[in-house]
N, C-alpha and C. Protein backbone atom coordinates (compact mmCIF):
# COMPACT_ATOMS: atom_id res chain seq x y z
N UNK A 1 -17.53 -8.50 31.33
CA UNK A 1 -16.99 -7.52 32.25
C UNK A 1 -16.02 -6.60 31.50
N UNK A 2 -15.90 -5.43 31.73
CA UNK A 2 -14.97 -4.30 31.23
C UNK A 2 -13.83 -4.02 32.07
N UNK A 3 -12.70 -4.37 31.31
CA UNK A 3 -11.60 -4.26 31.60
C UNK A 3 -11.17 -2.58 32.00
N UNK A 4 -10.62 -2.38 33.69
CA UNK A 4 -10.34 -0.68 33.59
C UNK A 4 -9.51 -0.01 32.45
N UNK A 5 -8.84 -0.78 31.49
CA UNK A 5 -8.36 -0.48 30.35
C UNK A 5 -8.99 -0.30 29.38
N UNK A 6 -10.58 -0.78 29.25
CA UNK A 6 -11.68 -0.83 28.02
C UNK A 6 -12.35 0.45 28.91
N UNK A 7 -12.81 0.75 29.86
CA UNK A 7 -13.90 1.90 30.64
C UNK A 7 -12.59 2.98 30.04
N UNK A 8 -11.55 3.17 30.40
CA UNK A 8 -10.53 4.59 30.32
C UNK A 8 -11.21 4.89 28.81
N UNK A 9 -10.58 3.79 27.85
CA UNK A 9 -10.88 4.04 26.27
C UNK A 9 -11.90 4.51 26.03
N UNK A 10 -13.03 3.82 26.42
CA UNK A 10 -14.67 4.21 26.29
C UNK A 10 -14.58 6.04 26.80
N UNK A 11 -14.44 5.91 28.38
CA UNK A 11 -14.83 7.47 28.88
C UNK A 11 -13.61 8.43 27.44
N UNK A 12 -12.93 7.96 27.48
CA UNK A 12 -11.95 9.06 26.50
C UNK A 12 -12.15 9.18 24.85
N UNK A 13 -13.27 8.24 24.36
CA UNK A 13 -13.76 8.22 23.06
C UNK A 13 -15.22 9.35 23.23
N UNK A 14 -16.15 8.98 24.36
CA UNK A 14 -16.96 9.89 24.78
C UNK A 14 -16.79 11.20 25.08
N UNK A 15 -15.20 11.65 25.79
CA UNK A 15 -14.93 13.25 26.15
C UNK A 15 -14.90 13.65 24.36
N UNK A 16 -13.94 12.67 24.04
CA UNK A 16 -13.38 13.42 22.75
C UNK A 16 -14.45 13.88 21.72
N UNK A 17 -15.75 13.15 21.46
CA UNK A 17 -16.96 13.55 21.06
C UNK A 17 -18.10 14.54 21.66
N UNK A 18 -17.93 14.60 22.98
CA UNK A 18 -19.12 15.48 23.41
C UNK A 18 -18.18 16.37 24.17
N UNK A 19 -17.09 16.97 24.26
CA UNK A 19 -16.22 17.90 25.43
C UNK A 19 -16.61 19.45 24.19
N UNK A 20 -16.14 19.47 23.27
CA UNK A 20 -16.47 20.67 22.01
C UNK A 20 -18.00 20.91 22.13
N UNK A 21 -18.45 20.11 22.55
CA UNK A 21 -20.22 20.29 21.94
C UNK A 21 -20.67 21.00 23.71
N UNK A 22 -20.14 20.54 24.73
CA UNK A 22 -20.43 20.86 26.30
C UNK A 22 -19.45 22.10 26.62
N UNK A 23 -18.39 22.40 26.21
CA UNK A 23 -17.63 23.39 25.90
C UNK A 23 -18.63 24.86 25.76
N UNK A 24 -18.93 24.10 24.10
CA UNK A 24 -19.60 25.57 23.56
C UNK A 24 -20.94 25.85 23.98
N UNK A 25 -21.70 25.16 24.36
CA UNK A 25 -22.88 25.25 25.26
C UNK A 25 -22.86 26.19 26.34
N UNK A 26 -21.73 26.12 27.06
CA UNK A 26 -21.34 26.62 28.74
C UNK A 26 -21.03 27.91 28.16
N UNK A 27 -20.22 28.11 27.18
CA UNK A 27 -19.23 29.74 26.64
C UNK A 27 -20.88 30.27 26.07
N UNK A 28 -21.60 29.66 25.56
CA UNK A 28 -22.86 30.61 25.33
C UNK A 28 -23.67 31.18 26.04
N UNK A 29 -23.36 30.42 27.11
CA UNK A 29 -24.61 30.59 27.88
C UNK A 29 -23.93 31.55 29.45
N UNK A 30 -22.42 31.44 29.50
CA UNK A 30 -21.14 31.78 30.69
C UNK A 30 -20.89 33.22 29.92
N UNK A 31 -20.34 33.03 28.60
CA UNK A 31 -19.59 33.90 27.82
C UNK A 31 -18.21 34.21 28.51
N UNK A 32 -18.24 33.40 29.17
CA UNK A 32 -16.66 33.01 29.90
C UNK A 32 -15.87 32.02 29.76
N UNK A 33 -14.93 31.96 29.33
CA UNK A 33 -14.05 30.71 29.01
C UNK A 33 -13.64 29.91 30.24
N UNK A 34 -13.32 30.55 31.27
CA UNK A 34 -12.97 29.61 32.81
C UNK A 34 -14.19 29.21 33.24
N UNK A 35 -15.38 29.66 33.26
CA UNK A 35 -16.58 29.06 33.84
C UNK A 35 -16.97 27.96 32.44
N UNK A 36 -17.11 28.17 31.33
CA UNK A 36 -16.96 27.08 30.63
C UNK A 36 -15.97 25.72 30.15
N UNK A 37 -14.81 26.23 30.98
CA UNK A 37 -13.90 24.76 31.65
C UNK A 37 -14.29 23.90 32.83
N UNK A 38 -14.72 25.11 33.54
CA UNK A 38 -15.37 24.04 34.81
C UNK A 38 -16.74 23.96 35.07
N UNK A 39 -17.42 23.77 34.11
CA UNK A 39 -18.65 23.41 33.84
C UNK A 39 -18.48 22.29 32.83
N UNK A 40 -17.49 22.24 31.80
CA UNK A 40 -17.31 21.10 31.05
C UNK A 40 -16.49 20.01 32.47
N UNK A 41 -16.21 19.90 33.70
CA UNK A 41 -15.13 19.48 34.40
C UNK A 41 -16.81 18.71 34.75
N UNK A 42 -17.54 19.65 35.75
CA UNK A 42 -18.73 19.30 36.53
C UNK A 42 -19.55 18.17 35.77
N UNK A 43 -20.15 18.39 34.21
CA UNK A 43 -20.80 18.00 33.80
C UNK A 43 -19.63 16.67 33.41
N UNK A 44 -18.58 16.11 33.13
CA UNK A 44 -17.90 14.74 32.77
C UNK A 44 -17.87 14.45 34.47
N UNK A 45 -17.74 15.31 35.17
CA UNK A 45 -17.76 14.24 36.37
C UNK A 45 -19.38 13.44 37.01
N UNK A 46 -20.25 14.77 36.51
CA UNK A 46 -21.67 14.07 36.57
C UNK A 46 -21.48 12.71 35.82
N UNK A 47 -21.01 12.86 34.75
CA UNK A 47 -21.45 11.09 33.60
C UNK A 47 -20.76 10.26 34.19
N UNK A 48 -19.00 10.63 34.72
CA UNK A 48 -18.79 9.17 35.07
C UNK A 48 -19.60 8.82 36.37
N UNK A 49 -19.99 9.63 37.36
CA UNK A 49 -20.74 9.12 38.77
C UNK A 49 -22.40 8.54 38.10
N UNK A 50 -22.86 8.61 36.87
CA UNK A 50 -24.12 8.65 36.72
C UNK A 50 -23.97 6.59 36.23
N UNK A 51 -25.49 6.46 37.02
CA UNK A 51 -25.80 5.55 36.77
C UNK A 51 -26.66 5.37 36.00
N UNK A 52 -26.73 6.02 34.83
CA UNK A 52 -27.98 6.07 33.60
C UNK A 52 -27.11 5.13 32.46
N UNK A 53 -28.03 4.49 32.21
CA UNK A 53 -27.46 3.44 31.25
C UNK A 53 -28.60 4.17 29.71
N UNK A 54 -27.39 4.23 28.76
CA UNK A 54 -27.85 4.93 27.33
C UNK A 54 -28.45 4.33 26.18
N UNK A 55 -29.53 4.38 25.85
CA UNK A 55 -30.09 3.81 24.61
C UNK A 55 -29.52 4.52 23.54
N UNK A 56 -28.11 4.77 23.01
CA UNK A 56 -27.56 5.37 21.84
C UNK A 56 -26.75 6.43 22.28
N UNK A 57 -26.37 7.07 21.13
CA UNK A 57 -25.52 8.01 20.26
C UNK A 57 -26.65 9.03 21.37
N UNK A 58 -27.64 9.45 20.24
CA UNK A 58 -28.46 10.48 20.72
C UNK A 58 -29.05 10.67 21.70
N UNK A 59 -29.31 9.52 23.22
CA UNK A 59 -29.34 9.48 24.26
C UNK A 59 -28.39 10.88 25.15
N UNK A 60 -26.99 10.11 24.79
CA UNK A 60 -26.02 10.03 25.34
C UNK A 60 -25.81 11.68 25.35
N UNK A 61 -26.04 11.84 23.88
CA UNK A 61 -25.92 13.71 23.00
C UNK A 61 -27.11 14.68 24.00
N UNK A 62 -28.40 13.95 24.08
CA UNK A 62 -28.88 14.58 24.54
C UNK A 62 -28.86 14.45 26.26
N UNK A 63 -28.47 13.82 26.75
CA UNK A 63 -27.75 13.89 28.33
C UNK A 63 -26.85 15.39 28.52
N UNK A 64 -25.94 15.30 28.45
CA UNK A 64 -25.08 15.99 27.44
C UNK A 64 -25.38 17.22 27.67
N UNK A 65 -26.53 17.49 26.89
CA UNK A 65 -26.79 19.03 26.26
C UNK A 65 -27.47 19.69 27.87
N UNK A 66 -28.26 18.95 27.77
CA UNK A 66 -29.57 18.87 29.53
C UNK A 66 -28.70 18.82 30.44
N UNK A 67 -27.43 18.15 30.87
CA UNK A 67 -26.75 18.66 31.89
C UNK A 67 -26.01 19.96 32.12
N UNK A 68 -25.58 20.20 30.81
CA UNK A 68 -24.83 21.36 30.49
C UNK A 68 -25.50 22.39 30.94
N UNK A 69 -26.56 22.07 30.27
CA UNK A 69 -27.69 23.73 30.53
C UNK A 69 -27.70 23.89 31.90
N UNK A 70 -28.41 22.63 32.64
CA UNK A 70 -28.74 22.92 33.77
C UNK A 70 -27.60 23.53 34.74
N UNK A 71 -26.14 23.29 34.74
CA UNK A 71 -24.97 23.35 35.13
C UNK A 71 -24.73 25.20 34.65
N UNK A 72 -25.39 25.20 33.83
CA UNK A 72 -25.09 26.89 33.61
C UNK A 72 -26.09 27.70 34.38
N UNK A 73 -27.53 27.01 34.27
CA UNK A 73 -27.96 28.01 34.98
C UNK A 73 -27.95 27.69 36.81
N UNK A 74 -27.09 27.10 37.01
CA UNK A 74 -26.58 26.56 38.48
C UNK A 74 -25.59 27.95 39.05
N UNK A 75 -24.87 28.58 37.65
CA UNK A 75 -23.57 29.57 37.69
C UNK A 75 -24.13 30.76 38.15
């Protein structure tokens, strides 16, 4: 079982790796810096509500990228 002190660490090792990469995705595709804050907001609140369990690194990367997009062209 995961301690709510081990899930915080986990979700905050995950922003800190994929928030720059979901960031710049949204500003490419927004070319707006406030719609690419709250599209990086939308898409971390999609992962923690998501019940997809990740086979890896590159799973996880490519979740990620596919939500982002879709979240932009939602804008």
């Amino acid at each position: 079982m995961i301690s709510p002190a081990n899930a915080d660490d986990s979700f905050m090792q995950i922003y800190k790796t994929y928030r720059n990469t979901v960031f710049g995705i949204a500003f490419s595709y927004t070319k707006s810096s406030a719609d690419a804050c709250d599209i990086v907001q939308d898409v971390f609140i999609k992962y923690i509500s998501s019940k997809n369990t990740f086979n890896g690194d590159e799973h996880i990367r490519a979740w990620f990228i596919r939500v982002t997009i879709n979240e932009c062209k939602n804008i």
